[in-house]
Protein backbone atom coordinates (compact mmCIF):
# COMPACT_ATOMS: atom_id res chain seq x y z
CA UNK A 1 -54.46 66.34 142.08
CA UNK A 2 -54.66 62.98 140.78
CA UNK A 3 -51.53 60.68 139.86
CA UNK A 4 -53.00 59.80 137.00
CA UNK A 5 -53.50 63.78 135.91
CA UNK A 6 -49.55 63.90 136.94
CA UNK A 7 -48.80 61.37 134.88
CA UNK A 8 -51.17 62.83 131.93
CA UNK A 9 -49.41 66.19 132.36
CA UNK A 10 -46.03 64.48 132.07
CA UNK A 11 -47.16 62.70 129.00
CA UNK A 12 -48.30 65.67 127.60
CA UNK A 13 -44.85 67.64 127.81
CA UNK A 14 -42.28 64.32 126.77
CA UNK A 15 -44.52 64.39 123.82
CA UNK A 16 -44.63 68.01 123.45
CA UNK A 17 -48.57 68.12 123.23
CA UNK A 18 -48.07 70.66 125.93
CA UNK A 19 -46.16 73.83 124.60
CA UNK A 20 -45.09 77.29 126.32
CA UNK A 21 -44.57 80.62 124.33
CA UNK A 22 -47.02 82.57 122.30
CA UNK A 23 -49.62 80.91 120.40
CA UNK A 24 -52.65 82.74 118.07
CA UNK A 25 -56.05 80.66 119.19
CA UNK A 26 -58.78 80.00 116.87
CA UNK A 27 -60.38 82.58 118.91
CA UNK A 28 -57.86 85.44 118.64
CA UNK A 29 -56.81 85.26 121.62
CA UNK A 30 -52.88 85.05 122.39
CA UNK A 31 -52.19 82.22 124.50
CA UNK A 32 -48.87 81.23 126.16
CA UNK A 33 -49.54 77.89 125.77
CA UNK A 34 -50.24 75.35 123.46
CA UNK A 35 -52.10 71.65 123.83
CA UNK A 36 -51.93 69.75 120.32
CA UNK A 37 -53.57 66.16 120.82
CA UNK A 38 -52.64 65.14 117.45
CA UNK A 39 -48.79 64.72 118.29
CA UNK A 40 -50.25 61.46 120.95
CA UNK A 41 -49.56 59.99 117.53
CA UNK A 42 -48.33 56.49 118.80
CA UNK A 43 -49.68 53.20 119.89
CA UNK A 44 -48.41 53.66 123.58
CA UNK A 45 -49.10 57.08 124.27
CA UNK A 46 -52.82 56.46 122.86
CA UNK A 47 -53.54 53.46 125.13
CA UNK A 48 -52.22 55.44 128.22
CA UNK A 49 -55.10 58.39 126.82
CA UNK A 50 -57.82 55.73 126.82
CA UNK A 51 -56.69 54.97 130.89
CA UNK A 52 -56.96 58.54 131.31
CA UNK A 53 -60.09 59.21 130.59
CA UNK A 54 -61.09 55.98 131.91
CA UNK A 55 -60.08 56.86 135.23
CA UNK A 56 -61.27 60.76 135.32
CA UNK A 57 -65.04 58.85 133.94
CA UNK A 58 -64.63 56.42 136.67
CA UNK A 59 -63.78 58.85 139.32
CA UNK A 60 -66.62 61.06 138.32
CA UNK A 61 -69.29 58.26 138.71
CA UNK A 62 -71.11 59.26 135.14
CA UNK A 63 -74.03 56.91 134.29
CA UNK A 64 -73.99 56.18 130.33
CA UNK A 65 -74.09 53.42 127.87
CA UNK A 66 -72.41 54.29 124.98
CA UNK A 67 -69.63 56.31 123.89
CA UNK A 68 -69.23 58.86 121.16
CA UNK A 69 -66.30 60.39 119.42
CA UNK A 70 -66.87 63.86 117.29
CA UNK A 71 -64.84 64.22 113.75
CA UNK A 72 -61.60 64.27 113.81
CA UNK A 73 -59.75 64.15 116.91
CA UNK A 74 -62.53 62.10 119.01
CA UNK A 75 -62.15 59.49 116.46
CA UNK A 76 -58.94 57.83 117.72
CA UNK A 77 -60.16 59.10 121.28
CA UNK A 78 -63.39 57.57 121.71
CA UNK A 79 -61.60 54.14 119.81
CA UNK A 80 -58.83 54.28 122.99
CA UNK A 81 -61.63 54.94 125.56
CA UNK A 82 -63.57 51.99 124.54
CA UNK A 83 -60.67 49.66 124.67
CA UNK A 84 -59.43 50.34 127.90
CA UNK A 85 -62.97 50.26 129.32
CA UNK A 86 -62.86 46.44 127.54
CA UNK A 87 -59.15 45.35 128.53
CA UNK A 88 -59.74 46.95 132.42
CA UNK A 89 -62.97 47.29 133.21
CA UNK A 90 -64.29 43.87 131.34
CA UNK A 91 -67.13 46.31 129.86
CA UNK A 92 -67.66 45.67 126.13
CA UNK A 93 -69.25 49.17 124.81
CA UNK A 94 -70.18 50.22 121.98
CA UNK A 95 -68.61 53.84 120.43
CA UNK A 96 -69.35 55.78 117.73
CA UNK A 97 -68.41 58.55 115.93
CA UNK A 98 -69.81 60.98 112.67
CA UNK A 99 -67.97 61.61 109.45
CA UNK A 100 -68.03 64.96 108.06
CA UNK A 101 -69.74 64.21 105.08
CA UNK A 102 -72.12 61.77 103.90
CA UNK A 103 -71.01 58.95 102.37
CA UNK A 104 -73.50 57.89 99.47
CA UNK A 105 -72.09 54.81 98.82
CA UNK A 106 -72.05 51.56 101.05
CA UNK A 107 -73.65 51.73 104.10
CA UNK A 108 -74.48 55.56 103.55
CA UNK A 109 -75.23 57.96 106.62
CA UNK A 110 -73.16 60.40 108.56
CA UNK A 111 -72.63 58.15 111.41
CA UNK A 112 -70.03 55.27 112.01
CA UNK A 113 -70.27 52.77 114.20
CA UNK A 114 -72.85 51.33 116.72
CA UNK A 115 -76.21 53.53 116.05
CA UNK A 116 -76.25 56.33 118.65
CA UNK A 117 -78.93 55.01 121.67
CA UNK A 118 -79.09 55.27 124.91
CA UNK A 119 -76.85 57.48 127.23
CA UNK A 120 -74.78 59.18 125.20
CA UNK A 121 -71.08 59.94 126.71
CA UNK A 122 -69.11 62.27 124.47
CA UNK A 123 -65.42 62.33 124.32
CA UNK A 124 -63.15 64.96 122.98
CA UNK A 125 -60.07 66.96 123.33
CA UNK A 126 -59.45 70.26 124.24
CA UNK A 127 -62.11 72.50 125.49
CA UNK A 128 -61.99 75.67 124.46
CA UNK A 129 -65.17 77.56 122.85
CA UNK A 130 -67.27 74.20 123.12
CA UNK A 131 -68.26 74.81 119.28
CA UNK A 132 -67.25 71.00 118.20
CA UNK A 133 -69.14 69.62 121.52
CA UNK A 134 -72.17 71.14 120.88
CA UNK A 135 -71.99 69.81 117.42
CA UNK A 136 -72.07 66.53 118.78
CA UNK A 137 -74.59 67.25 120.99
CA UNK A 138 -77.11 68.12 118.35
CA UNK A 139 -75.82 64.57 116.73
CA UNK A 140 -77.09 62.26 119.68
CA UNK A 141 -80.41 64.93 119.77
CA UNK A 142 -81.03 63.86 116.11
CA UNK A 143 -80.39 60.47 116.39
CA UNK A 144 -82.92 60.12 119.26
CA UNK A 145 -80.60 59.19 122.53
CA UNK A 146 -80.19 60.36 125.89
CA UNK A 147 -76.44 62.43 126.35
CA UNK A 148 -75.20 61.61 129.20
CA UNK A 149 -72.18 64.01 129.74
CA UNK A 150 -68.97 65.10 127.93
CA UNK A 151 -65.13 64.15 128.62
CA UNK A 152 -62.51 66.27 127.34
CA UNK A 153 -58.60 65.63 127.94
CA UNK A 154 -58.09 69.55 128.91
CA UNK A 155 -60.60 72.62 130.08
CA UNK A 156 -58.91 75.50 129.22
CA UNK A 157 -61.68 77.16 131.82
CA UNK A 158 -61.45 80.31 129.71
CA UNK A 159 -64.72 82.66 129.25
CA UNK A 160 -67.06 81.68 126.91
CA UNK A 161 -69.51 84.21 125.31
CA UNK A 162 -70.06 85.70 128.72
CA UNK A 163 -68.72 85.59 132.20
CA UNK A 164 -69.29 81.98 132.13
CA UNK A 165 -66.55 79.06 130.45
CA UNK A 166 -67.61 76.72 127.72
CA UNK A 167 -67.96 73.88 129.98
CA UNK A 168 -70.19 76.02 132.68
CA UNK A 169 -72.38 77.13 129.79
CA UNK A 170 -72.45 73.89 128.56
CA UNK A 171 -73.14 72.52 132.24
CA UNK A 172 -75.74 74.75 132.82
CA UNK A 173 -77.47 74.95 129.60
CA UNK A 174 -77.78 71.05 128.93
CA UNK A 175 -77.91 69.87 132.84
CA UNK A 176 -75.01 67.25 132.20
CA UNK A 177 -71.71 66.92 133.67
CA UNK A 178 -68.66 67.72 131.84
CA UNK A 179 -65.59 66.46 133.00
CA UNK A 180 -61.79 66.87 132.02
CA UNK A 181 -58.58 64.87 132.63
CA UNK A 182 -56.81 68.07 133.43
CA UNK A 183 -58.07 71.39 133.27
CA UNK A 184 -55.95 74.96 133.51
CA UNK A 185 -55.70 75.00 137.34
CA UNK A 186 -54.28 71.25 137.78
CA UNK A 187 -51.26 72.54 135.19
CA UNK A 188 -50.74 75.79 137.29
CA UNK A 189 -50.43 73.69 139.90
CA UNK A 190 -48.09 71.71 138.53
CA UNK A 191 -45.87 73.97 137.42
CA UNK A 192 -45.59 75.15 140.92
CA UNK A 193 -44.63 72.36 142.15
CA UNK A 194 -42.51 71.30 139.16
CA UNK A 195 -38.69 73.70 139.38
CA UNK A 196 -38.15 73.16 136.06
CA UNK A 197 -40.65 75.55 134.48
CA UNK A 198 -39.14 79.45 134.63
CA UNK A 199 -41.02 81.84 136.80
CA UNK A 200 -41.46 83.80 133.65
CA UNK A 201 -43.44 80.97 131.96
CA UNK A 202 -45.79 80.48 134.81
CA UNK A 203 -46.28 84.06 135.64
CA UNK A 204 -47.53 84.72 131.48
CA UNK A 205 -50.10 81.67 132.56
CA UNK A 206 -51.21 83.36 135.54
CA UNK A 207 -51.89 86.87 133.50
CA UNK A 208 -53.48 85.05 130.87
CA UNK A 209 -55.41 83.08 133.66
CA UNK A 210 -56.03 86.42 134.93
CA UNK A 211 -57.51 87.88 131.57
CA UNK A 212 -59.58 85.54 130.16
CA UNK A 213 -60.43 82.47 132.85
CA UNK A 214 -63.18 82.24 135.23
């Protein structure tokens, strides 16, 4: 593992983004733990998330232009992203990102931002059932560009429709990479290493692992 996925990891929990005990998913399912993005609700703990994903895009040598940020939670995400990629990479990008209805006033249109062009890199948060990714998928179809992968803070790695996850199906069905800061083995691993999680809390992660993951 990475330091910077330790570090991510550890932001995660001070912040309690990252939450153990029993938790109803959109999907049904009962997980026994929780990642909420929306409580990185401060200046600090946002730029650290734009180095984050910086590094994971940098260390998986993706080839893009642009940046795109899916309604709501990409919003903030894909705004981070493009900062740090300006403040430590001296790379001025431009990001976008789709409201979720039309505006009819103004400027109009769906989309806000730089016009979507080029290769398209989407950025999100939790991966999961890939529903809101391949939303944003058909978005930078419509508009014409190239996508050029998808970055997500944490792959659950969890089965999609079939034996595969959302992020193999989405691999394997658009021929793109899709990368993650951390996904469900780096936090097992963590834990292992880490004395101050129970042996009860990792062995529920392991059985839910166990259940549903690939």
């Amino acid at each position: 593992m990475h330091a910077y996925q330790k570090e991510f990891i550890q932001l995660a929990l001070s912040h309690q983004v990252l939450k153990f005990g029993q938790f109803t998913l959109k999907s049904g399912r009962n997980s026994p733990y929780f990642f909420n993005m929306g409580l990185f609700n401060r200046g600090q703990s946002l730029s650290l998330l734009g180095e984050y994903y910086l590094q994971t895009i940098q260390h998986a040598h993706i080839d893009f232009t642009q940046l795109f940020g899916p309604a709501y939670k990409g919003i903030p995400l894909v705004s981070s992203v493009a900062i740090a990629y300006a403040r430590l990479a001296a790379t001025d990008l431009p990001y976008s990102f789709n409201r979720k209805e039309a505006k009819a006033h103004g400027e109009g249109g769906l989309i806000v931002g730089a016009p979507l062009s080029g290769r398209v890199l989407i950025i999100d948060d939790v991966m999961t059932a890939g529903t809101a990714v391949r939303e944003a998928i058909q978005w930078v179809a419509d508009a014409g560009a190239q996508l050029a992968g998808i970055v997500v803070a944490l792959d659950r790695q969890e089965k999609g429709l079939g034996s595969l996850s959302a992020v193999q199906e989405i691999q394997q069905h658009y021929q793109v990479p899709v990368e993650s800061i951390i996904n469900l083995e780096n936090l097992i691993d963590y834990m292992r290493e880490d004395k101050q999680f129970s042996q009860t809390v990792l062995s529920d992660l392991l059985l839910y692992r166990e259940q549903y993951g690939v």
